[in-house]
Structure formats: structure tokens, C-alpha cells
Protein backbone atom coordinates (compact mmCIF):
# COMPACT_ATOMS: atom_id res chain seq x y z
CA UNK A 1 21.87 57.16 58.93
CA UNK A 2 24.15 60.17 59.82
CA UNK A 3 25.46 60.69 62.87
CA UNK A 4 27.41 63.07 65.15
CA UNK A 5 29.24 61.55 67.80
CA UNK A 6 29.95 64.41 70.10
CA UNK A 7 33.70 64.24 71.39
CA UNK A 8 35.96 67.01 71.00
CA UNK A 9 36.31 67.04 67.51
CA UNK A 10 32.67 66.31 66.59
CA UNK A 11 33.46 63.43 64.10
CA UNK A 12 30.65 62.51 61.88
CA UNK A 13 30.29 58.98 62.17
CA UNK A 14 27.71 56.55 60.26
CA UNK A 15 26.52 54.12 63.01
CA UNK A 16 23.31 52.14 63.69
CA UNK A 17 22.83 52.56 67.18
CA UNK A 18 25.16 55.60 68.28
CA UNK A 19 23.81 55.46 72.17
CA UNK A 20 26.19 52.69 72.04
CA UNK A 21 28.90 55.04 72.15
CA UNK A 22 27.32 57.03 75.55
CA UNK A 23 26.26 53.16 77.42
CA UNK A 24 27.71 53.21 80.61
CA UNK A 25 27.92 49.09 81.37
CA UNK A 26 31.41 47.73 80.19
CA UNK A 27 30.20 44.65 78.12
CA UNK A 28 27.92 45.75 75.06
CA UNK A 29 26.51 42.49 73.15
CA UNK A 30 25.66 43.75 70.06
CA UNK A 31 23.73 41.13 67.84
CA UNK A 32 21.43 41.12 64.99
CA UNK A 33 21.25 39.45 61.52
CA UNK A 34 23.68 39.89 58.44
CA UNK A 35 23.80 42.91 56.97
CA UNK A 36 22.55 44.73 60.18
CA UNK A 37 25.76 47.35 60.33
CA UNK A 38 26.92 45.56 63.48
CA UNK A 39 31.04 45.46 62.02
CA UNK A 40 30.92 48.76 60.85
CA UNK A 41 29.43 50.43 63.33
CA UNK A 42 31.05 49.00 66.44
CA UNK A 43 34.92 49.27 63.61
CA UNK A 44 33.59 53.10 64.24
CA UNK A 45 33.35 53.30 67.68
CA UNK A 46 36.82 52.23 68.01
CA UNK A 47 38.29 54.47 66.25
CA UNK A 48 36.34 57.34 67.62
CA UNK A 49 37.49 56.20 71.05
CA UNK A 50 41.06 55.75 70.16
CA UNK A 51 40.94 59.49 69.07
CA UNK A 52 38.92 60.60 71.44
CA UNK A 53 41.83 59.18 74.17
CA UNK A 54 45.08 59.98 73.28
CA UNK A 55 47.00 56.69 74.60
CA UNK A 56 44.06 54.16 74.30
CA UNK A 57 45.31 50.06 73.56
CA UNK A 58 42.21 48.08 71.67
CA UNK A 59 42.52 44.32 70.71
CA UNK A 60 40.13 43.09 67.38
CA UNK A 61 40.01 39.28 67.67
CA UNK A 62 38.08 36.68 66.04
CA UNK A 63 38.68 32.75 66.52
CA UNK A 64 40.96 32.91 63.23
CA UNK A 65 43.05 35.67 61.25
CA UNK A 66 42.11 34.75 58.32
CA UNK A 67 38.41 35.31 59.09
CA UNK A 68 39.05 38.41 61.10
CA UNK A 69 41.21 40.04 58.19
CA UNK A 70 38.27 40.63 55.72
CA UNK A 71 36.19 41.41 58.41
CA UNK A 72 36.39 43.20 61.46
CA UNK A 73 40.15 44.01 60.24
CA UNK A 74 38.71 45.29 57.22
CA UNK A 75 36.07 47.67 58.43
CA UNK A 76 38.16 49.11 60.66
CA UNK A 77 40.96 50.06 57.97
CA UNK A 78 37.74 51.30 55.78
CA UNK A 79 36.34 53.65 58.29
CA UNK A 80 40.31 55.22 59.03
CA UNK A 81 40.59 55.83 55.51
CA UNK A 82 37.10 56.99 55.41
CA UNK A 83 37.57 59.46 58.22
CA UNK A 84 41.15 60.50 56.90
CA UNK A 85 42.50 59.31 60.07
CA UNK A 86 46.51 60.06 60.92
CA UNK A 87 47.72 57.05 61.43
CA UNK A 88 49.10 54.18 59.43
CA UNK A 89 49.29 50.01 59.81
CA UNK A 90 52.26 48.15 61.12
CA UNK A 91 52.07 44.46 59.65
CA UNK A 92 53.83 42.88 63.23
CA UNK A 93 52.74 40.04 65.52
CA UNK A 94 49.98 41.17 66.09
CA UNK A 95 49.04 43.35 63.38
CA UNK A 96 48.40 46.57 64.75
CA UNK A 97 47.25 50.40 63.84
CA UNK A 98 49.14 53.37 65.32
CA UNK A 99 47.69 56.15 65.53
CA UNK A 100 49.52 59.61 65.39
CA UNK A 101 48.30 60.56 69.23
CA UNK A 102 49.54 57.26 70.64
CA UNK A 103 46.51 55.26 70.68
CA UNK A 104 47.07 51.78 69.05
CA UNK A 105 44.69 48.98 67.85
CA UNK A 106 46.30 45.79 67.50
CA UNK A 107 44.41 43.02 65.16
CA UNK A 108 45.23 39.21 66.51
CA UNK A 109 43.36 35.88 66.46
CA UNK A 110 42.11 33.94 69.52
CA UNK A 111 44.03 31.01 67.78
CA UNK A 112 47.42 30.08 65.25
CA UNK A 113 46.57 27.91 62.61
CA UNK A 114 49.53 25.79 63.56
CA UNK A 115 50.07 26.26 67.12
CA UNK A 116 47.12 25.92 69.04
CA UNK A 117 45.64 28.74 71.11
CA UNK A 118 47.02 32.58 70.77
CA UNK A 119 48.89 32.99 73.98
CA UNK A 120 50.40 36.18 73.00
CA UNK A 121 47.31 37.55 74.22
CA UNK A 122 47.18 37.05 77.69
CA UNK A 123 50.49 39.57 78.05
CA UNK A 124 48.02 42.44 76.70
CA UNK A 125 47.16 45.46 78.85
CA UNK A 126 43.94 46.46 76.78
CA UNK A 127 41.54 49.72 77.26
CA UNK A 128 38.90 47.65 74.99
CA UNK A 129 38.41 44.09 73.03
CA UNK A 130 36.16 43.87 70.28
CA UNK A 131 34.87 39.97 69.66
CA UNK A 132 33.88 39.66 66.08
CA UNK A 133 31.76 36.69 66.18
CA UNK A 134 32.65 35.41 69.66
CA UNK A 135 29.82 32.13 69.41
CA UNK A 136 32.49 30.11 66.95
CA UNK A 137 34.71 29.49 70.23
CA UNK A 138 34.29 28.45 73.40
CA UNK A 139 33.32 30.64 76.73
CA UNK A 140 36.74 29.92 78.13
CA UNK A 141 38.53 31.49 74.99
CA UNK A 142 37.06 34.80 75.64
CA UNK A 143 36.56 34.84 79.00
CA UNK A 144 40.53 34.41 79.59
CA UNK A 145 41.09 37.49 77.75
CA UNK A 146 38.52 40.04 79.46
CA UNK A 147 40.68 40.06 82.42
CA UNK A 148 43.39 42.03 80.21
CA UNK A 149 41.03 45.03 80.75
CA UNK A 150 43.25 46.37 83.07
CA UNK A 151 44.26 49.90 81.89
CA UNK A 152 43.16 53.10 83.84
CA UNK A 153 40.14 55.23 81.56
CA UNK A 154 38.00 53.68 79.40
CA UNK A 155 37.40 49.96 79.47
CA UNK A 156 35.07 48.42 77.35
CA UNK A 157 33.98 44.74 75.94
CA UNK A 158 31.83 44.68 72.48
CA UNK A 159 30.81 41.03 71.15
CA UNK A 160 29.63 41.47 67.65
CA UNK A 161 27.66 38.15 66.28
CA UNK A 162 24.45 36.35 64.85
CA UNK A 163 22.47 34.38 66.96
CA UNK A 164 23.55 30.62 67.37
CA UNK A 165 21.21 28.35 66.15
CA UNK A 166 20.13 27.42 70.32
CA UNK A 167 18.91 29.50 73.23
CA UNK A 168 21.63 26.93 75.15
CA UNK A 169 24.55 28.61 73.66
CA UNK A 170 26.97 29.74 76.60
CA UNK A 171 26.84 33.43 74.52
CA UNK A 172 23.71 34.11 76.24
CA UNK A 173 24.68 33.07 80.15
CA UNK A 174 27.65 34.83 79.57
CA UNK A 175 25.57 38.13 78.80
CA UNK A 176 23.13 37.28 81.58
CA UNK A 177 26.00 37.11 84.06
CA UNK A 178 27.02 40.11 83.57
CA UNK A 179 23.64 41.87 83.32
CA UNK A 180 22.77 40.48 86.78
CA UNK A 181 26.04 42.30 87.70
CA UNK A 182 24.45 45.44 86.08
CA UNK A 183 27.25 45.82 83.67
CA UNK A 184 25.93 44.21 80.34
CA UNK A 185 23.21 45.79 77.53
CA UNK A 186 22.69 44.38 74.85
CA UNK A 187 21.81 46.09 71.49
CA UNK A 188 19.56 44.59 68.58
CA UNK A 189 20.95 45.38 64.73
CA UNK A 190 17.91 45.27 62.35
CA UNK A 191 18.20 44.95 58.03
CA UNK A 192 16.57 48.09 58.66
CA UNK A 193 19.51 49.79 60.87
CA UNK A 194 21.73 49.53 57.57
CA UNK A 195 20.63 52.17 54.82
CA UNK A 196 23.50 51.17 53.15
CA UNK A 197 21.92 47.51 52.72
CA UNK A 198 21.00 46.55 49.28
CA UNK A 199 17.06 46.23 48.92
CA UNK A 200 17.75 43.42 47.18
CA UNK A 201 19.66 41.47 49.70
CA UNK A 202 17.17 42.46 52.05
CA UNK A 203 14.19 41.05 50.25
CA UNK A 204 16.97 37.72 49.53
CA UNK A 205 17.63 37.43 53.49
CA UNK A 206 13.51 38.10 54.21
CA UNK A 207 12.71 35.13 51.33
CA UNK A 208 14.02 32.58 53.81
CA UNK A 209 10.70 32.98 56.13
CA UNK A 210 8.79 30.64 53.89
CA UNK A 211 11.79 28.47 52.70
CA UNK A 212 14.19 27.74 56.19
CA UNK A 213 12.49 29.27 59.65
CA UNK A 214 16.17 28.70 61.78
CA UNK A 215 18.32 30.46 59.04
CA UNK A 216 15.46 33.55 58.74
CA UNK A 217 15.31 33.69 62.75
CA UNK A 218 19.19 33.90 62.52
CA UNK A 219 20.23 35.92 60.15
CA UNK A 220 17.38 38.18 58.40
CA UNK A 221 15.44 38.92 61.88
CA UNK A 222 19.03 38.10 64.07
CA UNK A 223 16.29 37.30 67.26
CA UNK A 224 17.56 36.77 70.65
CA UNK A 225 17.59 33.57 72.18
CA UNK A 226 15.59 31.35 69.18
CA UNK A 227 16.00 27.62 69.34
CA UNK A 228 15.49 25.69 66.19
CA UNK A 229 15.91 22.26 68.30
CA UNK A 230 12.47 20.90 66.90
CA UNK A 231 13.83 21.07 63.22
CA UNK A 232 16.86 19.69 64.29
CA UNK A 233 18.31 16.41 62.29
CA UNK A 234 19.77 14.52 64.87
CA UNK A 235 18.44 15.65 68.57
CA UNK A 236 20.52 12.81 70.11
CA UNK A 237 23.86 14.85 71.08
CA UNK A 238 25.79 15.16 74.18
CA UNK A 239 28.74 16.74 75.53
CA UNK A 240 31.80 13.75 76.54
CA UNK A 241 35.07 12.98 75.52
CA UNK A 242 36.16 9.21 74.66
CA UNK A 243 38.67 8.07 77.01
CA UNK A 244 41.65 6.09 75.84
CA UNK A 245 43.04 4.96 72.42
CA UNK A 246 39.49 4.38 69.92
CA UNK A 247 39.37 0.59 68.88
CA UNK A 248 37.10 1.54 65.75
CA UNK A 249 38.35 4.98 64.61
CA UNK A 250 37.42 6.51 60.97
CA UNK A 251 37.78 9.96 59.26
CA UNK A 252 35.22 12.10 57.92
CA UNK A 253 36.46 14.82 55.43
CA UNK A 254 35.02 17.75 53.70
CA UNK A 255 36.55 19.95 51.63
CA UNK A 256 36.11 23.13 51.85
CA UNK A 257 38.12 26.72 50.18
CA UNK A 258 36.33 29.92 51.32
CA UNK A 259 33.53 27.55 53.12
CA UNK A 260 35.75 25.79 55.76
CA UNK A 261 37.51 22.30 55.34
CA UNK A 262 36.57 19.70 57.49
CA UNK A 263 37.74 16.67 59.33
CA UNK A 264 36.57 14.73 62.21
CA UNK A 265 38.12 11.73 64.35
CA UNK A 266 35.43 9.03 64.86
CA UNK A 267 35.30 6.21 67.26
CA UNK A 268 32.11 4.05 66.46
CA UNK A 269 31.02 1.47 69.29
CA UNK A 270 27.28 -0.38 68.86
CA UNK A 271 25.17 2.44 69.77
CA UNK A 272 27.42 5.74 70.22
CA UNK A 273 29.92 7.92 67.95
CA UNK A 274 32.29 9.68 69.62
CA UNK A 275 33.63 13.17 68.04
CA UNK A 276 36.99 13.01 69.42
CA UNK A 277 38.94 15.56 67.39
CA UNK A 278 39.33 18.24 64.61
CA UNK A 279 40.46 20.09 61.77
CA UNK A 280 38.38 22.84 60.46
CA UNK A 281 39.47 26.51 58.55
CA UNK A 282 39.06 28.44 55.26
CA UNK A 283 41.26 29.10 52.98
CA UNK A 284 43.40 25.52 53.53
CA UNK A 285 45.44 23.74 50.81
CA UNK A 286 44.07 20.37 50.20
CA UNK A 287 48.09 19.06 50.99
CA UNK A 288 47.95 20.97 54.45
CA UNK A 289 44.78 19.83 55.11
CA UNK A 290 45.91 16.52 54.57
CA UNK A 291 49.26 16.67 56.80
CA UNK A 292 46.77 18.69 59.42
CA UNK A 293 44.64 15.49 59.19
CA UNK A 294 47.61 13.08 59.43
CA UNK A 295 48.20 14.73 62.67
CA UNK A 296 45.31 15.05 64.30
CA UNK A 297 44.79 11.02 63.97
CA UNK A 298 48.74 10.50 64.75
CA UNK A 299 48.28 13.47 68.18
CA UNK A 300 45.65 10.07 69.01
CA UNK A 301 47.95 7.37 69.10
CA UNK A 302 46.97 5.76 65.81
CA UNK A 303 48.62 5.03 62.46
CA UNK A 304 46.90 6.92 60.00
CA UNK A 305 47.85 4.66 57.66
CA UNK A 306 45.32 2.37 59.23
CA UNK A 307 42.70 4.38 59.72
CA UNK A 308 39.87 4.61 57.21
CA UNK A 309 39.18 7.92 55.85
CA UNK A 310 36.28 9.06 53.68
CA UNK A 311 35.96 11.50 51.25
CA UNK A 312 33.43 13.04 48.74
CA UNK A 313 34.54 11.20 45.47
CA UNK A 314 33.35 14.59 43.49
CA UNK A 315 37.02 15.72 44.30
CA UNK A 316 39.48 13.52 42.95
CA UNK A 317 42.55 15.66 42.80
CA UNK A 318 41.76 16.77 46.55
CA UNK A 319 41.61 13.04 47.32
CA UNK A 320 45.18 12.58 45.40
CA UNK A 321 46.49 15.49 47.83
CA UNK A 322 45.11 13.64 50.65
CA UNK A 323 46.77 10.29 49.78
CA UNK A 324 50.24 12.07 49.22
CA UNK A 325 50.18 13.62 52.29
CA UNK A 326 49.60 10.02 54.18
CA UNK A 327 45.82 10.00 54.67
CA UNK A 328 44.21 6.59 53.94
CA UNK A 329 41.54 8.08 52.40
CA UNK A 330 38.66 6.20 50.74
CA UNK A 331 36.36 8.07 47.79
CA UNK A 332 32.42 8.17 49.13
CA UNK A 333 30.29 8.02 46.02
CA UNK A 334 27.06 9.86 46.03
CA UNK A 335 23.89 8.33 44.69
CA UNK A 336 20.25 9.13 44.82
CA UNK A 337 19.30 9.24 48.20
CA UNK A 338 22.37 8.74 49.86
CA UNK A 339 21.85 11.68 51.72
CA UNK A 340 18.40 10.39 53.38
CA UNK A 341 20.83 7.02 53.67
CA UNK A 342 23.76 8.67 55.64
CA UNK A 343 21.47 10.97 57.95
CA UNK A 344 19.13 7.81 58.54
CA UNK A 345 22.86 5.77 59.65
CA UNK A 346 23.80 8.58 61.84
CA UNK A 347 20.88 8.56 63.75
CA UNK A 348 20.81 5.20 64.43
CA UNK A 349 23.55 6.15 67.14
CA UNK A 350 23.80 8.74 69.82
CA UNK A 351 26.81 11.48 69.26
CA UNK A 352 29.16 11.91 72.05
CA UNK A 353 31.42 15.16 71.11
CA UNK A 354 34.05 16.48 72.88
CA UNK A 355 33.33 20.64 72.82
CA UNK A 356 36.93 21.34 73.93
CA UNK A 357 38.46 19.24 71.26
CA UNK A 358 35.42 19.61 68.50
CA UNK A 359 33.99 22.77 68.98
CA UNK A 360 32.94 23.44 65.44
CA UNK A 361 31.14 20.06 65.33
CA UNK A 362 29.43 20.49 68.29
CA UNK A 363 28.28 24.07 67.33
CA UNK A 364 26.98 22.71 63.59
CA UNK A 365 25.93 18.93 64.45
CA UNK A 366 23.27 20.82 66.96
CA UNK A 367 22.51 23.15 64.29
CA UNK A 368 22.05 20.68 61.21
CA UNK A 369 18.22 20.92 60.47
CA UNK A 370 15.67 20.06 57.97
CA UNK A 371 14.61 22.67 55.44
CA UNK A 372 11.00 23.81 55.88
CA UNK A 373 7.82 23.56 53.41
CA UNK A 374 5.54 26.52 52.93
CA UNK A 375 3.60 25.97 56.56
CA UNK A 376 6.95 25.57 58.46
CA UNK A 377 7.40 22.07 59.04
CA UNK A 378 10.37 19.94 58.29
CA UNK A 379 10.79 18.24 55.38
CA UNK A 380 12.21 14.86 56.29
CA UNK A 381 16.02 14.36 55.94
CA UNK A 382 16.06 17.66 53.53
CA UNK A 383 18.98 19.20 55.06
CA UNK A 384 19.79 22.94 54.44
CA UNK A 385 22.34 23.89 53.16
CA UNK A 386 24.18 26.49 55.52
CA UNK A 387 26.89 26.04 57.63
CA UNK A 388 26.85 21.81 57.24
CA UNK A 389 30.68 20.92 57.00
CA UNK A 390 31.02 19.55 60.17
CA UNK A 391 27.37 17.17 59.36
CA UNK A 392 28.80 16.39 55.58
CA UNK A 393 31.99 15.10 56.82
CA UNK A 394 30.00 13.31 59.74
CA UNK A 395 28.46 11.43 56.49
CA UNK A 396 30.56 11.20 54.76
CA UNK A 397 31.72 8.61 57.45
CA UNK A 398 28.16 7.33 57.68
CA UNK A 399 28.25 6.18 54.04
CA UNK A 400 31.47 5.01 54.15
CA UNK A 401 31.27 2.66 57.04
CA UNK A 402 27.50 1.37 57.17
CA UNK A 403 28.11 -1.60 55.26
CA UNK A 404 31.16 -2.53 57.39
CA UNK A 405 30.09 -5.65 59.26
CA UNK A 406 33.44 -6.89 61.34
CA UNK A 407 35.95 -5.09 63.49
CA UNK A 408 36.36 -1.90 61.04
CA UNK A 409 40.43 -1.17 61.31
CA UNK A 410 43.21 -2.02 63.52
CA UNK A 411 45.20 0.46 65.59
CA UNK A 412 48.94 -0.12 64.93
């Protein structure tokens, strides 16, 4: 739809949910399934209020720059050109847009590939944050940036996202501690909100309520607080950590291009498999995945020449790239049913994962559930296939080490 936001230069903006722009609480959750105008809109309030205030400093983060570059990053850049906006980009560290009445947007990740958390940051005096997707990290990741809202005028926090796959997520008692504060709303984005939105992908997005009930509550309707625990494959996880060097350690891999890599440190004991550690991103070379591997096992005191490491067999030349880089890395061949077989090992155990070290597993492993038949109920070990690279390389693992029957590896 059209819309006038009405500031001094009556810009015409097109936004889904333009009282956003006139909300008076300082932390606007604004959630909804895909396609919902959520990016867009909220790319346009920032650069109405960056005109609007001559002088105003706005962060856009997401966990990873890659991610947030054809994203948020990308709207943004889409509505200034749209608008005809005087100002122009500055490719520095961060990234950031200047515009011509001093106002400046700057574009950085909550984390560096290579280097661990963004600390950059924390030296930020901000007017407003926008959190594209804020559920794929942890509370304390975006909570340690909220006190940069320290400027005088306008200060503002927008979290942009789909609904995680639990009504447990810490998204959701972040929001209500703030709302019991009375300085939260929270703003639903509707298929329907986005004229722009294809019919078709519409209709594609509405199919899923009589093929997968957790994706279609997620991201065609985009409800508030759903749970999909009862589809869930394996209900036995817990939040822990593993103390010490792991006496049984293995690798799970799965690769990955624009749908992320994965890799997971395992320490199997008789009844419990401990998530200890990760590597997980888009867009990674299968070489630098394998040296990012490599380090992750050698950051836990092993030799990962020693530790087993398994691998969908489909890739060969991945595998190769793995095995030059140092990774002992052992091809998993698929068969009929080995999927039923791996998912059946798995739950044989309960899954200890540590969420500082392993958030993406713990987010996914809690998510991983059954497709559903025509009346809604599971359909055994049927996994769906959304947003499974942390479960695959999990496995992955499973096939490769159910058949071990004596001490699986040495640490040396």
C-alpha cells in the first residue's frame, strides 16, 4: 500500500504498518512470516528517520555480513535509490551510508567470520539498531549492544524476524521484559501486508498447511509464540557444556554453499552426546571450511588427525578439500533407509549442547521435526527438509559411528 509518512518533507513511503513510525515505546518487535514486508518496511523507516534528523547514527546488524548484505543491507540501499536520497555508501569497517545532512547508517555484523564476536560495536554511540533476524544468536549478543543507545533525540530498537520454531526461545522473554517495562509493542507482518508479494508465492507459502504444520505456523502465518515440540524428532535435548578434554570425540560435516556449511564436535559416552563446538556459515569454501574445522577440533585439545570425521560421500571433491586441509574425514554412504537408521541412533542418546559454543545446533536440533500427513500428524522419521544442517551433520555422525563397538579414537 501507499503511504505518507508525515515529517517535514512528506516522503511517500511504501510500508506495511506505518503507525510503526508514530509508536512511542523504544523496542518495536516486528515479526511475521516471509514475504510479509517486514525488511523493507522497517529499511524505510530508517531512512525516513535519518532525514527526518539531521545528525542521526543507525547500526543494521545481523549475526553475519554476509547474510546481512543481501538483506537488510540491501533493502536499505534499494529504498535510498528508490527515494533519490542525497547521500552515497562508504565501503569502511563498518560499511556505512552518509547522508548529505549528516545522518549516517553504518552496516556491521554481530560477528567476524574469523575473529570471533564484533567488538567494534560496543564503541558505537547509536540513535537506533535495527536486528535483522535477531533469533539466530544468542540474548547476550544483542542485549550487549542496546546499551549503545545513548545519543540525545530519537532512540529506537527494531528486531525484524520469523518466529523460532519454540514458544521457549529467549526472543519472546526478551520482548516481554520490556513490555512489562511499558516500552515494547510488537507488530504482526501478514502475506497480506505485502501487495508487492507474488500470488503465487503466496499460494506456495499457504500449500505448507496440509504438507508441514511448524514451517506454515512459521513462515506463511509468522504466529507468535507457536511450539512445534510435539512434532519434534528428538525431544531429548538439554542445555550443558562437556567439561574437560572428550575421550570419544567425532565430526559431523555438512556441506553447505548458499544453505550454510556445517560442522559439529561430538563427544559420545553410553547414553549422552555432547555438542561441544561449531562451524556453521554460507557462502564457505570447502578448503576454509576444512582449516575452520581443523581448528575448531585443535581450539579442543585434540589432534585432528585422530579424530574421526564424517562426511556425505555424495561430495567427493568437497571430501578431497577436507582431507588437504588436515581433516580425517571419513565418506558416509547413503542407502535406503539410512535416514530412519541415523535418526533412530541419535535418539538412542540424550543431546547435551552447549548454546554458547553451538548455538546454531541448539536452535535447529530443537527444531528438526517430522513432516506431516494430510490430518497433521507426524510421519515417523520423515524429516523436513528446512533448515536441517545442524541435524544432517549430527547424522552424519550417527551413521558413521553406530557400528563402532570399542573405544572409537584416541586423543593425541
Amino acid at each position: 500500500m501507499k503511504t505518507i509518512i508525515e515529517t517535514d518533507e512528506a516522503l511517500e513511503m511504501y510500508v506495511a504498518h506505518p503507525e510503526i513510525y508514530y509508536m512511542d515505546e523504544k523496542y518495536i518487535f516486528g515479526y511475521g512470516g516471509r514475504g510479509g514486508g517486514k525488511s523493507k518496511s522497517f529499511a524505510r523507516f530508517l531512512v525516513n528517520y535519518a532525514l527526518e534528523y539531521p545528525g542521526l547514527v543507525e547500526l543494521v546488524t545481523r549475526k553475519a555480513m554476509s547474510s546481512l548484505r543481501i538483506t537488510a543491507m540491501k533493502d536499505f540501499l534499494a529504498v535510498c535509490d528508490e527515494m533519490g536520497v542525497n547521500g552515497y555508501m562508504h565501503e569502511s569497517q563498518p560499511a556505512e551510508y552518509r547522508f548529505a545532512n549528516g545522518s549516517v547508517t553504518h552496516f556491521a555484523p554481530l560477528f567476524l567470520s574469523d575473529k570471533g564476536k564484533n567488538e567494534r560495536l560496543k564503541s558505537l554511540d547509536l540513535n537506533i539498531v535495527w536486528f535483522e533476524e535477531p533469533p539466530e544468536c544468542q540474548k547476550q549478543d544483542i542485549t550487549e549492544i542496546l546499551p549503545n543507545l545513548r545519543l540525545p533525540g530519537v532512540r529506537k530498537a527494531f528486531f525484524s524476524f520469523n518466529p523460532p520454531a519454540t514458544s521457549e526461545h529467549w526472543i519472546y522473554e526478551l520482548y516481554d521484559m520490556f513490555s512489562q517495562q511499558g516500552k515494547a509493542a510488537k507488530v504482526h507482518f501478514a502475506l497480506d501486508d505485502n501487495p508487492a508479494l507474488p500470488q503465487d508465492v503466496k499460494d506456495e507459502l499457504m500449500a505448507y498447511k496440509d504438507q508441514d504444520k511448524g514451517y506454515y505456523l512459521r513462515y506463511a502465518v509468522g504466529e507468535w509464540g507457536i511450539d512445534v515440540v510435539e512434532d519434534r524428532i528428538w525431544k531429548n535435548i538439554v542445555a550443558g557444556k562437556f567439561e574437560g578434554v572428550p575421550d570419544n570425540p567425532f565430526v559431523g560435516i555438512d556441506f553447505g554453499w548458499v544453505h550454510p556449511s556445517s560442522a559439529h564436535l561430538y563427544n559420545l559416552t553410553r547414553d549422552k552426546i555432547y555438542v561441544m563446538d561449531e562451524v556453521f556459515g554460507s557462502y564457505i569454501k570447502d578448503r576454509d571450511f576444512g582449516d575452520m574445522i581443523v581448528k575448531m577440533v585443535e581450539d579442543n585439545g585434540l589432534n585432528p588427525r585422530h579424530v574421526p570425521s564424517f562426511a556425505d560421500s555424495a561430495d567427493p571433491e568437497g571430501i578431497d578439500d577436507l582431507e588437504d586441509a588436515g581433516v580425517n574425514v571419513e565418506p558416509v554412504e547413503k542407502y535406503a533407509g539410512s535416514v530412519s537408521d541415523s535418526i533412530k541412533h541419535i535418539r538412542k542418546f540424550q543431546i547435551v549442547i552447549d548454546i554458547d559454543k553451538c548455538p546454531h545446533a541448539y536452535e535447529q536440533d530443537r527444531a528438526y521435526q517430522n513432516k506431516t500427513d494430510r490430518n497433521g500428524k507426524p510421519i515417523e522419521d520423515t524429516p523436513v527438509k528446512a533448515n536441517d544442517d545442524a541435524p544432517d551433520d549430527m547424522r552424519y555422525m550417527g551413521l558413521g559411528t553406530k557400528d563402532y563397538v570399542k573405544p572409537f579414537c584416541h586423543v593425541g
